[in-house]
C-alpha atoms as a PDB file:
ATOM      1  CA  UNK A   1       8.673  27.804 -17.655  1.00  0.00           C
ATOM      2  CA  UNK A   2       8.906  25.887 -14.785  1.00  0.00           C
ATOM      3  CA  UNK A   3       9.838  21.742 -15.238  1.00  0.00           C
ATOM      4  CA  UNK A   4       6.981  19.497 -15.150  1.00  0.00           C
ATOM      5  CA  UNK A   5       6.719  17.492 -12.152  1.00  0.00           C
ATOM      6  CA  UNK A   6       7.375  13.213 -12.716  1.00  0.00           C
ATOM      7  CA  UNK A   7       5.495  10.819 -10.987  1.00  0.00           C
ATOM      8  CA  UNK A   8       6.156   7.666 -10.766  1.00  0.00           C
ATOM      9  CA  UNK A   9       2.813   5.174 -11.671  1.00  0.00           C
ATOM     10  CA  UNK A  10       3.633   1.539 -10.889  1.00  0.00           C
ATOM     11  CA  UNK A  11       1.210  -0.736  -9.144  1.00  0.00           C
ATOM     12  CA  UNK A  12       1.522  -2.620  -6.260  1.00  0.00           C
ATOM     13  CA  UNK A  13      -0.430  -5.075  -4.294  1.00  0.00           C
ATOM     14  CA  UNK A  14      -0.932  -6.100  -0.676  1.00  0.00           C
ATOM     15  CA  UNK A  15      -2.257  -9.094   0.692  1.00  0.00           C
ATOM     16  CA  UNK A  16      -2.687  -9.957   4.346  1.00  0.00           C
ATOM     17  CA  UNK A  17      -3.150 -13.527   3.673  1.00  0.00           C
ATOM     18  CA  UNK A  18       0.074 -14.009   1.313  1.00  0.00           C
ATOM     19  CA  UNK A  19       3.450 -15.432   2.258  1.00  0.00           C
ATOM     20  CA  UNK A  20       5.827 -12.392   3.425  1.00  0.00           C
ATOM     21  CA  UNK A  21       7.225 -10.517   2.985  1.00  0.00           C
ATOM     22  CA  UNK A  22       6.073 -10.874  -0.810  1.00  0.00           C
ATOM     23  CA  UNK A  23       7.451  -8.626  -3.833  1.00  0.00           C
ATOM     24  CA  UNK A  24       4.735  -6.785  -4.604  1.00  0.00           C
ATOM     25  CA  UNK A  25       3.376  -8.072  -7.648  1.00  0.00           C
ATOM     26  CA  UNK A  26      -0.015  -9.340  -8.359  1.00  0.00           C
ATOM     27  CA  UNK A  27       1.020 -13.195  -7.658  1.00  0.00           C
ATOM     28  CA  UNK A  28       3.560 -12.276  -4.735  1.00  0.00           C
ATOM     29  CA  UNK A  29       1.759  -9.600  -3.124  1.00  0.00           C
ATOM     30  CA  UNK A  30       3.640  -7.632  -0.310  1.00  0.00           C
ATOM     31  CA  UNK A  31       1.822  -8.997   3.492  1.00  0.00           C
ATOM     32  CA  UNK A  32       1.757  -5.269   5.081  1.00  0.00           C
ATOM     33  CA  UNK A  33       0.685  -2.000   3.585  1.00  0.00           C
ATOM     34  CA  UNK A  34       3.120  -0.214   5.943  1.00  0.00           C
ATOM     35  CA  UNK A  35       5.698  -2.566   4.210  1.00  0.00           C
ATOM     36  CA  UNK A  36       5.012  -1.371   0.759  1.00  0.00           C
ATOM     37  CA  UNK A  37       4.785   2.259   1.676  1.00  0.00           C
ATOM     38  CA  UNK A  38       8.369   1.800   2.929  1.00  0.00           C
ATOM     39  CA  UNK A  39       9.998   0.106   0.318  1.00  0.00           C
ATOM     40  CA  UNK A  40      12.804   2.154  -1.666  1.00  0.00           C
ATOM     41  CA  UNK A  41      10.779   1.328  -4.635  1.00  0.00           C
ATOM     42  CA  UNK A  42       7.482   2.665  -4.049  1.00  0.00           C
ATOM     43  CA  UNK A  43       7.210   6.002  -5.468  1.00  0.00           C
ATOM     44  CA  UNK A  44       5.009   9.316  -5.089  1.00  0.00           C
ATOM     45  CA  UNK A  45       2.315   8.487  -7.671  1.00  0.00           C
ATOM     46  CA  UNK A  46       2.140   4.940  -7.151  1.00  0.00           C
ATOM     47  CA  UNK A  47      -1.078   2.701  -6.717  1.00  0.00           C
ATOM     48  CA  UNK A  48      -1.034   0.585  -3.635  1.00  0.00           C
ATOM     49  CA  UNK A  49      -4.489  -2.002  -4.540  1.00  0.00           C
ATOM     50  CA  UNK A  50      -4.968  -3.699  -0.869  1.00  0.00           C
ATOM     51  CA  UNK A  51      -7.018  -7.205  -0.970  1.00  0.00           C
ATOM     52  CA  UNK A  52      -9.502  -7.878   1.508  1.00  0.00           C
ATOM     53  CA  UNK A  53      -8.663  -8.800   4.909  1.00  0.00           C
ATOM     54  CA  UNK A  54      -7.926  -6.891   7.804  1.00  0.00           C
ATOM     55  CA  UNK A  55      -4.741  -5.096   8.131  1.00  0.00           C
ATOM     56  CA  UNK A  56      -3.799  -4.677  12.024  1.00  0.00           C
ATOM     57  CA  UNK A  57      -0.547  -2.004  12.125  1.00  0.00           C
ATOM     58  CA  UNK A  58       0.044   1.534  11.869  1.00  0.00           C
ATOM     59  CA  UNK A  59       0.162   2.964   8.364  1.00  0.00           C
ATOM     60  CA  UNK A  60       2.578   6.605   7.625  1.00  0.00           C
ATOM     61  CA  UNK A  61       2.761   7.186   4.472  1.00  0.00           C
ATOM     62  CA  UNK A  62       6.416   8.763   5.173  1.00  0.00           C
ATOM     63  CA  UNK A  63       5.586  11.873   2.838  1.00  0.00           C
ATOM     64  CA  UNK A  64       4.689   9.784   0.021  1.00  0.00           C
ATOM     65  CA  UNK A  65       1.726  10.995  -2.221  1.00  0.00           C
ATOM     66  CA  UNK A  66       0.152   7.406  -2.880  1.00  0.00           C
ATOM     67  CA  UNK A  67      -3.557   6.237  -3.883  1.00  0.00           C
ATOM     68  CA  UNK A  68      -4.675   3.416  -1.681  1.00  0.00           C
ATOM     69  CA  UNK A  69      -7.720   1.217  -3.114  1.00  0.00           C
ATOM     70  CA  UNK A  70      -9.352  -1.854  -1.909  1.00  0.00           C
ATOM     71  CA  UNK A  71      -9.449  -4.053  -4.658  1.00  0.00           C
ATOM     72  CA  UNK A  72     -13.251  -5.001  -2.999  1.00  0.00           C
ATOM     73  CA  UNK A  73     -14.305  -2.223  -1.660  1.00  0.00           C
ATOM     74  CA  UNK A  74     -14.339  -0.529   1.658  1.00  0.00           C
ATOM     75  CA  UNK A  75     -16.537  -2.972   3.708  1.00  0.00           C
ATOM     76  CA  UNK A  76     -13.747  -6.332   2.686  1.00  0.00           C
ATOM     77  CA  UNK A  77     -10.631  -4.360   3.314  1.00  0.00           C
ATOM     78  CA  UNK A  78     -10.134  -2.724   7.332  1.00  0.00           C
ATOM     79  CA  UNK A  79      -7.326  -0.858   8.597  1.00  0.00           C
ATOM     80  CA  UNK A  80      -7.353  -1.705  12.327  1.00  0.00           C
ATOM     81  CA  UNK A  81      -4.724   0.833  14.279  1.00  0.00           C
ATOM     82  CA  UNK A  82      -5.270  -1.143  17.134  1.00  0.00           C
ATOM     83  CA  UNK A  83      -5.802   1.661  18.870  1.00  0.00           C
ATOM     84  CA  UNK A  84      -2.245   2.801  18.638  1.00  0.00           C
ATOM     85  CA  UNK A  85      -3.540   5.423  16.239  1.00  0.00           C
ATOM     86  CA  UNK A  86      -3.425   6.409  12.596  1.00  0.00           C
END
């Protein structure tokens, strides 16, 4: 039989409105979402939970399987590419 896949499940959050570059935890949230995609530490499998605000950059997920949610919803959380694309 083949080895079962691991993923790793921790939870992050993002805040636009926190002080950066922020750690990543629920009362230091990382600033950018393109920041916590690229940290070392954020894993395929992990949550990325984005307070509202509008985020202006570019977000690559740099072939990392991750699950992006808006703590409030689509309507309170924007991703703006400033039309610099994805």
């Amino acid at each position: 039989t083949a080895p079962a896949l691991c993923l790793a499940q921790s939870t992050w959050y993002v805040d636009a409105a926190g002080t950066p570059p922020g750690t990543g935890s629920q009362l230091d949230p990382y600033t950018s979402l393109q920041h916590a995609i690229a940290r070392p530490s954020t894993l395929a499998g992990d949550t990325l939970l984005v307070l509202p605000g509008t985020y202006v950059e570019q977000v690559d997920f740099l072939g990392k399987d991750l699950v992006v949610q808006s703590t409030a919803g689509a309507a309170a959380t924007i991703l703006d590419g400033a039309g610099a694309g994805t």
